[in-house]
Protein backbone atom coordinates (compact mmCIF):
# COMPACT_ATOMS: atom_id res chain seq x y z
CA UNK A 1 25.01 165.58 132.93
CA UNK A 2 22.74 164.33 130.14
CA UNK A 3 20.27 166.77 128.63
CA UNK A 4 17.01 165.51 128.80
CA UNK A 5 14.74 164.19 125.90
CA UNK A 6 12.96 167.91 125.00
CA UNK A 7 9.63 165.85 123.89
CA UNK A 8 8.54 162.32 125.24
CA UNK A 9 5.02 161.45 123.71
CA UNK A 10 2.70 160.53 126.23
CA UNK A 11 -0.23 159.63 124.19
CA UNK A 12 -2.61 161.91 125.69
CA UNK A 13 -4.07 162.64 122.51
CA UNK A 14 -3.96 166.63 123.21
CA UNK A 15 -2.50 167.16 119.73
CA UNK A 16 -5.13 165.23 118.01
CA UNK A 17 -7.59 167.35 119.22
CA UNK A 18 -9.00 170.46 117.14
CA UNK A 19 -10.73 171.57 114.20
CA UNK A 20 -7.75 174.31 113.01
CA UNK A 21 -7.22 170.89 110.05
CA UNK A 22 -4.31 168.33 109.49
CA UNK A 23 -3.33 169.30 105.85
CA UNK A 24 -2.51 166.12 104.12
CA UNK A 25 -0.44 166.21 100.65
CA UNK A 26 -0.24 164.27 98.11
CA UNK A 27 1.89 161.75 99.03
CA UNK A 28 0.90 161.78 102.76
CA UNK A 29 -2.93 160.86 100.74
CA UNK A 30 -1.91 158.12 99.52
CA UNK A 31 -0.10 156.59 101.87
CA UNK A 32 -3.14 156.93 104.05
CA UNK A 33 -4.96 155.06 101.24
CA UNK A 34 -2.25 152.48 101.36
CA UNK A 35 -2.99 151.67 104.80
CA UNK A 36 -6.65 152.42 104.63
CA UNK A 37 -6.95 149.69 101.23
CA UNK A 38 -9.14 152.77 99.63
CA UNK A 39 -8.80 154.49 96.38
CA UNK A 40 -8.35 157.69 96.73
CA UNK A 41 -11.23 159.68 95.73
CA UNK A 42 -13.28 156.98 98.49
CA UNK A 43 -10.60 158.54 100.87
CA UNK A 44 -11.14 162.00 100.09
CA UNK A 45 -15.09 161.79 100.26
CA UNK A 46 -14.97 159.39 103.41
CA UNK A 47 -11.69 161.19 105.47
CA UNK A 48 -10.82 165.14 104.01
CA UNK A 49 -12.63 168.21 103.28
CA UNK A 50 -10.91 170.36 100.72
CA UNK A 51 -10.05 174.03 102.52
CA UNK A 52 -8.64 176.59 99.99
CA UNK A 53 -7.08 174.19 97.74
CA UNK A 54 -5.57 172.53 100.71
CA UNK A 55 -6.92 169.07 101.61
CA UNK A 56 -7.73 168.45 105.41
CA UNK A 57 -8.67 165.63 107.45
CA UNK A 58 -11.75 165.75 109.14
CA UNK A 59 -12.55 166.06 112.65
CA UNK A 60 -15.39 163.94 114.89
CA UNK A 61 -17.99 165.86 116.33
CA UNK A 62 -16.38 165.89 119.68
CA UNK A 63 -13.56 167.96 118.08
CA UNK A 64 -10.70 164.94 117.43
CA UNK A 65 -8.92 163.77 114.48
CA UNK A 66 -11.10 161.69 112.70
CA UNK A 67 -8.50 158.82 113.02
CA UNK A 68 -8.45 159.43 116.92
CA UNK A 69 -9.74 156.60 118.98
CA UNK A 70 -10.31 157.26 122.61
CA UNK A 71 -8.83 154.14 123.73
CA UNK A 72 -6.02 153.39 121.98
CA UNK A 73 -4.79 156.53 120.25
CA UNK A 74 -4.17 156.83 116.26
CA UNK A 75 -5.61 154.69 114.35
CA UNK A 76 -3.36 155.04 111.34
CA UNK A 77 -0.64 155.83 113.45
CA UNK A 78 1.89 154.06 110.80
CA UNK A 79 0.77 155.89 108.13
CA UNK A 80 -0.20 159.09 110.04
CA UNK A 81 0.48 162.51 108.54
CA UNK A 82 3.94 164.69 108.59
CA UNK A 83 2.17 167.16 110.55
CA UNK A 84 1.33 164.57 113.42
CA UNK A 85 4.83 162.71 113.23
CA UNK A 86 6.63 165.85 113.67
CA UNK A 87 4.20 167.36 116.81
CA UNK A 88 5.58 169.55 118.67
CA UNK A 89 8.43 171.21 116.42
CA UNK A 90 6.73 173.14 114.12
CA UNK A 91 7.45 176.12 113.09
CA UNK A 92 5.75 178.38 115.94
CA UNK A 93 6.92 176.73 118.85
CA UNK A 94 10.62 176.66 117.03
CA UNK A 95 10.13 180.76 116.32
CA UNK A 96 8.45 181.94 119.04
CA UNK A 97 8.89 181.29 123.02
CA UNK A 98 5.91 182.09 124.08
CA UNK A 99 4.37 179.47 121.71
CA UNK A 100 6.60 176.67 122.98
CA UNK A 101 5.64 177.81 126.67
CA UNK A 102 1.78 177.49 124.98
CA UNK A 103 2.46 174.23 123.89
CA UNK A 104 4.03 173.33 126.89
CA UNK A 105 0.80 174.11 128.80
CA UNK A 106 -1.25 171.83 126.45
CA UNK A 107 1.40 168.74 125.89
CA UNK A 108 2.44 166.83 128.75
CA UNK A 109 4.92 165.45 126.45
CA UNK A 110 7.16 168.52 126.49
CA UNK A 111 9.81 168.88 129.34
CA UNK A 112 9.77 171.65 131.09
CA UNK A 113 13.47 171.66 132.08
CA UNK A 114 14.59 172.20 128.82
CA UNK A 115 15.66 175.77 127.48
CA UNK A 116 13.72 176.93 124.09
CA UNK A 117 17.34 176.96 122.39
CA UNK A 118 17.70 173.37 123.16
CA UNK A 119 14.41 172.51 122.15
CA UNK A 120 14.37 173.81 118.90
CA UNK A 121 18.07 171.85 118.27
CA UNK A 122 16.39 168.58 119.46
CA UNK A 123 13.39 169.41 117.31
CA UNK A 124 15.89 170.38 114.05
CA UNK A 125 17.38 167.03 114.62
CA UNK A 126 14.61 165.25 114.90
CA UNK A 127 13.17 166.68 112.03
CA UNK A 128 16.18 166.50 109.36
CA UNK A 129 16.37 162.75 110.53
CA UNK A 130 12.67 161.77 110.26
CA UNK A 131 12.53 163.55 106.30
CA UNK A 132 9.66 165.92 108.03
CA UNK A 133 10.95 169.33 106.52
CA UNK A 134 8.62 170.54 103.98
CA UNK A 135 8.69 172.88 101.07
CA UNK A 136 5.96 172.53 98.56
CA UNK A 137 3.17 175.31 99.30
CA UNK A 138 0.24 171.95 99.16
CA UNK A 139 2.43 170.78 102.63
CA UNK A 140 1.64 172.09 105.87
CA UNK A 141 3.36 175.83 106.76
CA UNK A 142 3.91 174.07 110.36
CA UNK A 143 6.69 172.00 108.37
CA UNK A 144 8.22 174.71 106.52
CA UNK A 145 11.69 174.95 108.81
CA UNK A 146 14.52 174.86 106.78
CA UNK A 147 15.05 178.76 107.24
CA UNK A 148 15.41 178.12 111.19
CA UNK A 149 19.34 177.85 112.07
CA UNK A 150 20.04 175.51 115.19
CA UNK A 151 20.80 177.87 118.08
């Protein structure tokens, strides 16, 4: 019997929802401004706030991602951050159980039917493959895995 697919997304737009901050680094910056045909200090004033060093991307005032369209999702999906290509294996719901379950309750995207072991050696994968483990203290902590051993 096939294991099933630990995370399906179902562009609900769940994850692109909150004001906790997308930290974007460097490189993630300008390949937003890439996409976006803006310099980069235009995309900094027009897009980011800058958090304790850390640059964020702003939020709507009904709580989104500032790139979040209600209709049709991300609009920079192809040049979206780490942090959003690698939702839901971060590091919490990879650590903890009770996070995943959390997440679980929040993304439809997550299967149910699949253990937390299995999960995090989908998400591993997934990761390693997609480049989305992160090491520099500018990234994101959610992308700082490569202490987590594949059950």
């Amino acid at each position: 019997m096939k294991t099933p697919r630990a995370f399906s997304c179902r562009m609900c737009g769940h994850c692109c929802q909150g004001t906790g901050g997308i930290v974007v680094s460097p490189e993630e910056q300008q390949r937003l401004c890439h996409f976006l045909e803006l310099d980069l200090t235009a995309f900094q004033k027009q897009y980011t706030h800058l958090t304790s060093s850390k640059r964020i991307i702003k939020s709507d005032a009904s709580g989104y991602c500032i790139f979040f369209k209600k209709d049709t999702g991300c609009s920079v999906h192809e040049a979206k951050p780490d942090v959003c290509r690698a939702w839901p294996f971060f590091r919490g719901n990879l650590l903890d159980p009770t996070s995943w379950e959390m997440a679980q309750d929040y993304c439809p995207g997550i299967c149910p039917k699949v253990p937390h072991a299995e999960f995090v050696r989908q998400g591993l994968i997934y990761l390693k493959e997609h480049g989305l483990i992160h090491h520099q203290d500018l990234d994101a902590n959610a992308l700082k895995v490569s202490d987590i051993k594949s059950p």
